[in-house]
Each structure stands twice: as C-alpha cells, then as structure tokens.
PDB file of N, CA and C in Angstrom:
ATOM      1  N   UNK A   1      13.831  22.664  -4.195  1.00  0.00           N
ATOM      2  CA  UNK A   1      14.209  21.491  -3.423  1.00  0.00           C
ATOM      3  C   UNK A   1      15.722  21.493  -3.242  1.00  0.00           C
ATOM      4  N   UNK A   2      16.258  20.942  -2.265  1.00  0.00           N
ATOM      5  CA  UNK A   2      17.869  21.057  -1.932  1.00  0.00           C
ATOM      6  C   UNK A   2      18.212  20.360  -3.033  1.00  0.00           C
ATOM      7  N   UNK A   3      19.351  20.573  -3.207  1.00  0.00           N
ATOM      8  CA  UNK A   3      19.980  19.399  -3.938  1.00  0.00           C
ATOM      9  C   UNK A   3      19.507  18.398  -4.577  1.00  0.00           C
ATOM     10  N   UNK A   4      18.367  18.706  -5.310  1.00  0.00           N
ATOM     11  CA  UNK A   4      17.962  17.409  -5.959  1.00  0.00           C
ATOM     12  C   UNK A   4      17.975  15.975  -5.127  1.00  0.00           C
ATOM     13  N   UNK A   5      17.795  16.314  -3.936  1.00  0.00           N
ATOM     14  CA  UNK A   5      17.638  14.807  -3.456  1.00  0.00           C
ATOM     15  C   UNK A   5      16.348  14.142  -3.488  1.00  0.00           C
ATOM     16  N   UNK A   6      16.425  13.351  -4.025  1.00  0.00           N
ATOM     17  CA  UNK A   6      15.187  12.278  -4.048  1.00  0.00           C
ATOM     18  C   UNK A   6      14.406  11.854  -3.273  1.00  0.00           C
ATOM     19  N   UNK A   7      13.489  11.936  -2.387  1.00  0.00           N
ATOM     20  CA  UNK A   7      13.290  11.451  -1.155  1.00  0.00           C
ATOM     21  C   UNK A   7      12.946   9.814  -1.518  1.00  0.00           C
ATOM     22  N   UNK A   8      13.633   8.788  -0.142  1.00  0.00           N
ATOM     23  CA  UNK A   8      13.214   7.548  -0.486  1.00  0.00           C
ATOM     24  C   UNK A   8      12.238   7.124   0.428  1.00  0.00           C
ATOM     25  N   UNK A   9      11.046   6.428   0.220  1.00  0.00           N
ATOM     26  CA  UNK A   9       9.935   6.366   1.137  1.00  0.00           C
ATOM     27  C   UNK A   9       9.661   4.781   1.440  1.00  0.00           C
ATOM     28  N   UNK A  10      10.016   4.385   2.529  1.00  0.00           N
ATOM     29  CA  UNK A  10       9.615   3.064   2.962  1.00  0.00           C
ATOM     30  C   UNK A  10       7.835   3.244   3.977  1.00  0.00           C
ATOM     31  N   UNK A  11       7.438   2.323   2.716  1.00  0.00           N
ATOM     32  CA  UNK A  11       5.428   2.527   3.264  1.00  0.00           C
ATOM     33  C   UNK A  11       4.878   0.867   2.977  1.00  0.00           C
ATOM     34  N   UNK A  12       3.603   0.837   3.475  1.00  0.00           N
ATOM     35  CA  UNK A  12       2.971  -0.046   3.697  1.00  0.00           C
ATOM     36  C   UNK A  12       1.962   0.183   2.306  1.00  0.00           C
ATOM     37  N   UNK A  13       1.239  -0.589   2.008  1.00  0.00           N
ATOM     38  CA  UNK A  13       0.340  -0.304   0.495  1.00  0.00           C
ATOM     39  C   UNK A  13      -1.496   0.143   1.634  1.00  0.00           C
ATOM     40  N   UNK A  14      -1.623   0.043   3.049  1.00  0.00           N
ATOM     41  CA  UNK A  14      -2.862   0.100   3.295  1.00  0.00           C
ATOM     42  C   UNK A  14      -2.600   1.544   4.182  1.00  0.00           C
ATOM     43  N   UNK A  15      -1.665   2.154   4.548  1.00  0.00           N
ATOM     44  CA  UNK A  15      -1.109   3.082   5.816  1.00  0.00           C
ATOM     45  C   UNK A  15      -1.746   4.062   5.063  1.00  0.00           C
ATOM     46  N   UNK A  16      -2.598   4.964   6.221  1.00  0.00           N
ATOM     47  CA  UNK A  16      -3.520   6.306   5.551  1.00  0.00           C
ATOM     48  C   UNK A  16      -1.947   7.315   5.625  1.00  0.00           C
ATOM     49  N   UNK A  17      -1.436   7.467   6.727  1.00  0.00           N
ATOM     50  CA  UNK A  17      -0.359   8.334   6.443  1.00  0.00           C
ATOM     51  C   UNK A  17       0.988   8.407   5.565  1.00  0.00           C
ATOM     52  N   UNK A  18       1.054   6.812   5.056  1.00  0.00           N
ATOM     53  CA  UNK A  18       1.966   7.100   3.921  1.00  0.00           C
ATOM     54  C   UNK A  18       1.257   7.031   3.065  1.00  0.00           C
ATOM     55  N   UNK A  19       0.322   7.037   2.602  1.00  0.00           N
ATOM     56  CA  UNK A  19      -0.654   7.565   1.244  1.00  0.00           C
ATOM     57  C   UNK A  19      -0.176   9.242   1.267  1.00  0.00           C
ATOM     58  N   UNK A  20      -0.894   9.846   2.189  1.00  0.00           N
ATOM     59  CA  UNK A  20      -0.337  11.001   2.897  1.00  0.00           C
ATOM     60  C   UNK A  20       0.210  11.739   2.578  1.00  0.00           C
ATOM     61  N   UNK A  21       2.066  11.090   2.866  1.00  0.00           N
ATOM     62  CA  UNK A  21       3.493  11.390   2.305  1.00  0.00           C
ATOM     63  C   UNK A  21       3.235  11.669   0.703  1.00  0.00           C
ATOM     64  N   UNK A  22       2.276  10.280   0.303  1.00  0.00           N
ATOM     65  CA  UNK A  22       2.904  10.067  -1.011  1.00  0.00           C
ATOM     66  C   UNK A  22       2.168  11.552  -1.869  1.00  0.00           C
ATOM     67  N   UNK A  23       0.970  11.499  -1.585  1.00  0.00           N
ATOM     68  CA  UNK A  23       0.004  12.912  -2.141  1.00  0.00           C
ATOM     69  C   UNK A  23       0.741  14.161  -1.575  1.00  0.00           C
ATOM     70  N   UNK A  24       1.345  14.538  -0.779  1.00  0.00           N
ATOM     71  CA  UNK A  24       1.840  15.329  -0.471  1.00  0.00           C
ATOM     72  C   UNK A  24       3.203  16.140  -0.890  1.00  0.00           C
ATOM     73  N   UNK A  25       3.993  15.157  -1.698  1.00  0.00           N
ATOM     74  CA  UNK A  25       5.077  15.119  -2.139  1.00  0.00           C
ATOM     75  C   UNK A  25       4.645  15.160  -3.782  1.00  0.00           C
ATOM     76  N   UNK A  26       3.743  14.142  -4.413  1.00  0.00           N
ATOM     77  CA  UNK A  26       2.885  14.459  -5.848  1.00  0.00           C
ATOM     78  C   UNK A  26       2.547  16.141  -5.733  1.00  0.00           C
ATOM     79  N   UNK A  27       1.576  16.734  -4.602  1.00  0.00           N
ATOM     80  CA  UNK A  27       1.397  17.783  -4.742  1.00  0.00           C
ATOM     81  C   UNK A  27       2.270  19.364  -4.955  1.00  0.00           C
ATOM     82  N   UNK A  28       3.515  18.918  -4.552  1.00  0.00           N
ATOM     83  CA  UNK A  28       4.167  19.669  -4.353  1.00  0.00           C
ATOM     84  C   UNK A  28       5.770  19.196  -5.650  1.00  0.00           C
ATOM     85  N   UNK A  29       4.893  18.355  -6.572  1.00  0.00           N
ATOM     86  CA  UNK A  29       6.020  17.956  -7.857  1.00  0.00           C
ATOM     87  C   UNK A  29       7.694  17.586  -7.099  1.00  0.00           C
ATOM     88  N   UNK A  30       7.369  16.673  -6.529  1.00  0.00           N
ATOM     89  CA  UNK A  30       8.529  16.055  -5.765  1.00  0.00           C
ATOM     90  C   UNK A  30       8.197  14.667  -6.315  1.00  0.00           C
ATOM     91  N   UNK A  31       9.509  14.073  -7.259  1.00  0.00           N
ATOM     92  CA  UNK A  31       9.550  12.779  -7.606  1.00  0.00           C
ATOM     93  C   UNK A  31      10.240  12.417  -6.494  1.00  0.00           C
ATOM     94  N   UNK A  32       9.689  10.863  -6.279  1.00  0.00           N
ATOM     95  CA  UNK A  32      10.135   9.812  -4.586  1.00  0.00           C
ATOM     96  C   UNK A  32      10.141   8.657  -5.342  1.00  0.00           C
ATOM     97  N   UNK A  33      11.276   7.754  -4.717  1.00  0.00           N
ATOM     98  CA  UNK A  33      11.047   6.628  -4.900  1.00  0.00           C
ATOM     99  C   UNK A  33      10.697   5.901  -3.292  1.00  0.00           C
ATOM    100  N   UNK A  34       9.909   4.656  -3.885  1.00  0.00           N
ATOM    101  CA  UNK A  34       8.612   4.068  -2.651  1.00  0.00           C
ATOM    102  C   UNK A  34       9.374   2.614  -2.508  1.00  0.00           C
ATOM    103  N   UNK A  35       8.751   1.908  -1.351  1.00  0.00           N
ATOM    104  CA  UNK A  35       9.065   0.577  -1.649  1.00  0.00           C
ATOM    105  C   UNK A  35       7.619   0.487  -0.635  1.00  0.00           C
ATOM    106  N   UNK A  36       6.865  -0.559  -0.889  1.00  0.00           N
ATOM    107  CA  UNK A  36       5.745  -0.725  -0.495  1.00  0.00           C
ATOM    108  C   UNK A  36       6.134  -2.430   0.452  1.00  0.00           C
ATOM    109  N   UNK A  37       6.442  -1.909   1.910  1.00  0.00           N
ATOM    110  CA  UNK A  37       7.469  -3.133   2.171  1.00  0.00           C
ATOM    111  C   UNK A  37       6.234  -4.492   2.546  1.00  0.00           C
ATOM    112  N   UNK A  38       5.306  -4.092   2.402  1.00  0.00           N
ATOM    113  CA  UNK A  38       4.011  -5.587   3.178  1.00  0.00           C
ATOM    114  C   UNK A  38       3.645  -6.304   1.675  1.00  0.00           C
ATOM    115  N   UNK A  39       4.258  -5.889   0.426  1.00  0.00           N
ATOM    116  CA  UNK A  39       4.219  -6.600  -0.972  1.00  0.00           C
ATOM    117  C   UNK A  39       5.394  -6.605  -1.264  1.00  0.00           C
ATOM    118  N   UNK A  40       6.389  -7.040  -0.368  1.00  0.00           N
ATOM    119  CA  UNK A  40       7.604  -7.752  -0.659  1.00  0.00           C
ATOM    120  C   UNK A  40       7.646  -9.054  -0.236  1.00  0.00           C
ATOM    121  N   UNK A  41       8.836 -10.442  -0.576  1.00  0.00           N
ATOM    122  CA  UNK A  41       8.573 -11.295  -0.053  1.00  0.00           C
ATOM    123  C   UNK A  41       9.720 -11.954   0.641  1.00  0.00           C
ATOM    124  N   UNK A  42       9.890 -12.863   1.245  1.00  0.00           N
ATOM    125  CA  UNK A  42      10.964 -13.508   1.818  1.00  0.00           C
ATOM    126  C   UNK A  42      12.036 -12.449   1.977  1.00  0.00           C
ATOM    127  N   UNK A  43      13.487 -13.283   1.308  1.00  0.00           N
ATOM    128  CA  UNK A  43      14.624 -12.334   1.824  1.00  0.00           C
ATOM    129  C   UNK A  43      14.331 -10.572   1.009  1.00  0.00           C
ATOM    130  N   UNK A  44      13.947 -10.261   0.258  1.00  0.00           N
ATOM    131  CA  UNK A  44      13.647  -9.137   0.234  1.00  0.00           C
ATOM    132  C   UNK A  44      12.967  -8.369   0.706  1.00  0.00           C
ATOM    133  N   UNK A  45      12.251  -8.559   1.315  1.00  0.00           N
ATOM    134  CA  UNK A  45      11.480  -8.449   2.977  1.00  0.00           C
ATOM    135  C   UNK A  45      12.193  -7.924   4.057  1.00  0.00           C
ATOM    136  N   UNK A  46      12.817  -9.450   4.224  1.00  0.00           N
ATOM    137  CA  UNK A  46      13.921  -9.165   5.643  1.00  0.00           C
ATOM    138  C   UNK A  46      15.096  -7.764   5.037  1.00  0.00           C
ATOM    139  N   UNK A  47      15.240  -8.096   4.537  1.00  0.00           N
ATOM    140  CA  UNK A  47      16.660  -7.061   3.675  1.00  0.00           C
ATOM    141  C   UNK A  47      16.225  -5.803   4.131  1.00  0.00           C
ATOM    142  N   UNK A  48      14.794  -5.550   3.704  1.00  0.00           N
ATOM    143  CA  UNK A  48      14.212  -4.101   3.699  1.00  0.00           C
ATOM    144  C   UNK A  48      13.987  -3.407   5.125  1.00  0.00           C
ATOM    145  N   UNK A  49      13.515  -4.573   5.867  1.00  0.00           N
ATOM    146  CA  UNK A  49      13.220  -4.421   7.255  1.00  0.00           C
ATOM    147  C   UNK A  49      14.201  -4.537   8.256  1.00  0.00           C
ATOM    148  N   UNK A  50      15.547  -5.052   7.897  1.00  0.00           N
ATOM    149  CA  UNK A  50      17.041  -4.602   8.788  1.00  0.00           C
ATOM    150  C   UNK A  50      17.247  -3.067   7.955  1.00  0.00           C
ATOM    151  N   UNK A  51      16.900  -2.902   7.419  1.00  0.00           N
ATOM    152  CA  UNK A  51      17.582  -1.450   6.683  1.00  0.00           C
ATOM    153  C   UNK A  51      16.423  -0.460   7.500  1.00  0.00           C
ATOM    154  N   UNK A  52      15.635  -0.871   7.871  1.00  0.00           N
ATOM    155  CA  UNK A  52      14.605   0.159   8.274  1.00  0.00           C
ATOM    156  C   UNK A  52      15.061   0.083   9.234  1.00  0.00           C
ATOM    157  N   UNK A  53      15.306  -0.949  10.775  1.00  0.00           N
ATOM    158  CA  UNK A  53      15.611  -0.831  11.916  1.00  0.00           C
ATOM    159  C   UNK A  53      16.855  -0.064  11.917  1.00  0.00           C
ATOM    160  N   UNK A  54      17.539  -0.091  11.009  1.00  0.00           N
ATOM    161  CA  UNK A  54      19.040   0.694  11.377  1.00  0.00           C
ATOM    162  C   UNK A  54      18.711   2.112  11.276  1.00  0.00           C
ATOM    163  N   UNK A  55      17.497   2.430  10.023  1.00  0.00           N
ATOM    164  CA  UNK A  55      17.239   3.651  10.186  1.00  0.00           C
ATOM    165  C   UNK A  55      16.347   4.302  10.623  1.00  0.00           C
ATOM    166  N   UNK A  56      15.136   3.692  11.408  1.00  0.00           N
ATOM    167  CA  UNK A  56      14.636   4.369  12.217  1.00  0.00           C
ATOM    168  C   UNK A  56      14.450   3.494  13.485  1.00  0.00           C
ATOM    169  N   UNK A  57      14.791   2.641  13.957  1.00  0.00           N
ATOM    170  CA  UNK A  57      15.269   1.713  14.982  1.00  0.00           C
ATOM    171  C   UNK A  57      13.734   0.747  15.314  1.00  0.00           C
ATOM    172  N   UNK A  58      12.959   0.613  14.381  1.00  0.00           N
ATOM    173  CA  UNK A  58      11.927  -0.420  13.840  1.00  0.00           C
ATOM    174  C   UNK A  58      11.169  -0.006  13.371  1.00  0.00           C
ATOM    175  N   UNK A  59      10.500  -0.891  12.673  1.00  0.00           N
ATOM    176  CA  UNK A  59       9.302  -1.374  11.814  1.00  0.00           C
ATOM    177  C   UNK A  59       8.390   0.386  12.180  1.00  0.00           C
ATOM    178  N   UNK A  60       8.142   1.308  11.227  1.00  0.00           N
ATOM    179  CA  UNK A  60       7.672   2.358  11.254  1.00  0.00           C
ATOM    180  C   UNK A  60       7.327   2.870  10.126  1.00  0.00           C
ATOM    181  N   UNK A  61       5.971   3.147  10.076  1.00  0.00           N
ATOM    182  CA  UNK A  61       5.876   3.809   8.647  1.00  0.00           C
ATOM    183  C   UNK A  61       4.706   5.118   8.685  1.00  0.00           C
ATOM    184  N   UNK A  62       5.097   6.198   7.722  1.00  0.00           N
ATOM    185  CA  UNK A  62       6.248   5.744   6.704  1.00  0.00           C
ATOM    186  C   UNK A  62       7.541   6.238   7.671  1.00  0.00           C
ATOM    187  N   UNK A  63       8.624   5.753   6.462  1.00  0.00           N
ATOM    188  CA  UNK A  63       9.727   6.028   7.336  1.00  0.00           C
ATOM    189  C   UNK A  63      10.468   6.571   5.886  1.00  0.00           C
ATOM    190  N   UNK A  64      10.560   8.046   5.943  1.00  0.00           N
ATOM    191  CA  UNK A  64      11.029   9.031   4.803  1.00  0.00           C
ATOM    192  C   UNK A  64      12.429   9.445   4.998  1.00  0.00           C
ATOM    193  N   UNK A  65      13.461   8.618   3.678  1.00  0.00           N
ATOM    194  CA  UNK A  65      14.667   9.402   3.998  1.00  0.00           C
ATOM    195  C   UNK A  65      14.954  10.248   2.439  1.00  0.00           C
ATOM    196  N   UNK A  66      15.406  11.442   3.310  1.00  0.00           N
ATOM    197  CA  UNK A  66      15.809  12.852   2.648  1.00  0.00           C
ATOM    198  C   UNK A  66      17.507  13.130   2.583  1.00  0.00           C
ATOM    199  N   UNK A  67      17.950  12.476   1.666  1.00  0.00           N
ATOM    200  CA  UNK A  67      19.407  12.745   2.288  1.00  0.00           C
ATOM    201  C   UNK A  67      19.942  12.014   3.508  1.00  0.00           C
ATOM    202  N   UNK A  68      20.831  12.786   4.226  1.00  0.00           N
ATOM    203  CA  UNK A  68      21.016  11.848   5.937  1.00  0.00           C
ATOM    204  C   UNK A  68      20.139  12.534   6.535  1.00  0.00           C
ATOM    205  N   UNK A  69      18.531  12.820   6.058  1.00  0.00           N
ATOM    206  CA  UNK A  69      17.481  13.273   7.367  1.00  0.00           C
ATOM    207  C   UNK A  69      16.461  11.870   7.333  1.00  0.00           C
ATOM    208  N   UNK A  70      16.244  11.583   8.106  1.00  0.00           N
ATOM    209  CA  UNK A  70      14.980  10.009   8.401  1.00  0.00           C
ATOM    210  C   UNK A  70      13.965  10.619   9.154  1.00  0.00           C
ATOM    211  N   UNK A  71      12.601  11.315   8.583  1.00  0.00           N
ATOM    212  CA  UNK A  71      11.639  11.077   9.184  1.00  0.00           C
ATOM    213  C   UNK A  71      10.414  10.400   9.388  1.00  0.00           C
ATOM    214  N   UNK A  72      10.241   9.705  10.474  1.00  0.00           N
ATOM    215  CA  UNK A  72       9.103   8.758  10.959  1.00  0.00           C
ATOM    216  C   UNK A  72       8.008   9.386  10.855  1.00  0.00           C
ATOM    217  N   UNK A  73       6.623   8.994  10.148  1.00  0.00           N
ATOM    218  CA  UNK A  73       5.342   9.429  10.311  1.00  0.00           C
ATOM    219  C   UNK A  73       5.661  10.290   9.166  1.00  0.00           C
ATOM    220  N   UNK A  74       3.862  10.823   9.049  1.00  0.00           N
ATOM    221  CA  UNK A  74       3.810  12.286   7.823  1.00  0.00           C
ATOM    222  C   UNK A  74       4.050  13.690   8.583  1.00  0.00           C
ATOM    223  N   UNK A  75       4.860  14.306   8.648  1.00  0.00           N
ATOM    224  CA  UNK A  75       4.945  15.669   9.600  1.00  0.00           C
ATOM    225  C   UNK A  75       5.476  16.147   8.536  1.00  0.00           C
ATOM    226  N   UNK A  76       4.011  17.343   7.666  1.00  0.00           N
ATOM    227  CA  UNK A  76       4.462  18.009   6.632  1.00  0.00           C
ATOM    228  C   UNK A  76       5.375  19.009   7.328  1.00  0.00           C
ATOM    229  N   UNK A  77       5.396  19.636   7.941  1.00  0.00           N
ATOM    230  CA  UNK A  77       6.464  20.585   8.847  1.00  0.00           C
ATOM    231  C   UNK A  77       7.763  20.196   8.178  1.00  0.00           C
ATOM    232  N   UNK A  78       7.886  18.862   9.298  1.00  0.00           N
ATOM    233  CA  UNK A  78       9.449  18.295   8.832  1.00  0.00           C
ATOM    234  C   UNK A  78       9.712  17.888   7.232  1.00  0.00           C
ATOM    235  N   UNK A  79       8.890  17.829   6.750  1.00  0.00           N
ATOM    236  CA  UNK A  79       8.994  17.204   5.132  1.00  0.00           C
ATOM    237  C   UNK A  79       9.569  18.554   4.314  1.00  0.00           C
ATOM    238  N   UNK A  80       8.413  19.907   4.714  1.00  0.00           N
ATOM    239  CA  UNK A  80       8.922  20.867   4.101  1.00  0.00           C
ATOM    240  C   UNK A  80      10.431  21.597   4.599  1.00  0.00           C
ATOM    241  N   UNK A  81      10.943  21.665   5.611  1.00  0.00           N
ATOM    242  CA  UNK A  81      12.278  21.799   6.267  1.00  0.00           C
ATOM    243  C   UNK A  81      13.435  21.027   5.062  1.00  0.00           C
ATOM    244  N   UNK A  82      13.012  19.529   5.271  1.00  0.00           N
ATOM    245  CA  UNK A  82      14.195  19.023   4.778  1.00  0.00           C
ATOM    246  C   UNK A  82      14.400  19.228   3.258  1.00  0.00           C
ATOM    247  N   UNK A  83      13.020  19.656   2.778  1.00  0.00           N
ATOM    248  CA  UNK A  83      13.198  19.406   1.409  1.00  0.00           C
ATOM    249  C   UNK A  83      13.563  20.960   1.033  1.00  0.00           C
ATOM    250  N   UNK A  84      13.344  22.092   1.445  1.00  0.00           N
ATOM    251  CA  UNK A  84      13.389  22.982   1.852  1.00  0.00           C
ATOM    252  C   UNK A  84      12.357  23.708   0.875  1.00  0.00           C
ATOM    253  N   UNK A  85      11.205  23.420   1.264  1.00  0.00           N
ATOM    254  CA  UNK A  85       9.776  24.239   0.290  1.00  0.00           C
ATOM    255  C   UNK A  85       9.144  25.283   1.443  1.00  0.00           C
TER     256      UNK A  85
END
C-alpha cells in the first residue's frame, strides 16, 4: 500500500456498494476508517455532508478518500491504482 495511507470512507449503513468498498478493502487487509453518514445526527450530519459536497460535489456514496485521491462509487480498478495493489 502507498504510504500507509488510510483510506477514509464516507457510506450509508444500507448502500450494497459501500458494503462493497468495505469487503473489498477487509479482503485485501486494508485498515479504513468509515463514517456511516444516515446514523449521524443533527449538526454532525450537516458537518459531514458540507465536507462531502466539497469533496465530491454532493451527497454520493461511497465517497472514498485515499490521500488527495476522492473516489465516487466502488471501482475496484480505481481503488487498486490508488492504493497501489
């Protein structure tokens, strides 16, 4: 993996494709940290969801950041690129 970067994963708790991400990244012994943004509440909610529009320019999931790479959806392709497997 590059640089030990962590991937950070903004997902929904019902989304088949960030389940997806998440088995996909388990499979391949990649620790992630998640935020499961539809079991957040009030201002921690909103907080999460201006941080998502800035980084993938709305409400999208999952929405996987790798470093300064942000990818939208599960595209193991792009997952393995950035992480470099």
């Amino acid at each position: 993996m590059k640089k030990n970067i962590k991937p950070k994963l903004y997902t929904l708790s019902t989304c088949m494709h960030c389940k997806a991400t998440k088995r996909f990244l388990k499979k391949n012994g990649i620790e992630y940290d998640y935020v499961d943004v539809d079991k957040l509440d009030g201002e921690e909610q909103d907080k999460v969801e201006q941080e998502l529009l800035k980084l993938a320019g709305g409400l999208r999931f999952p929405t996987i950041v790798i470093g300064d790479k942000v990818i939208v959806g599960f595209y193991e392709d792009k997952l393995r690129e950035a992480l470099g497997l």
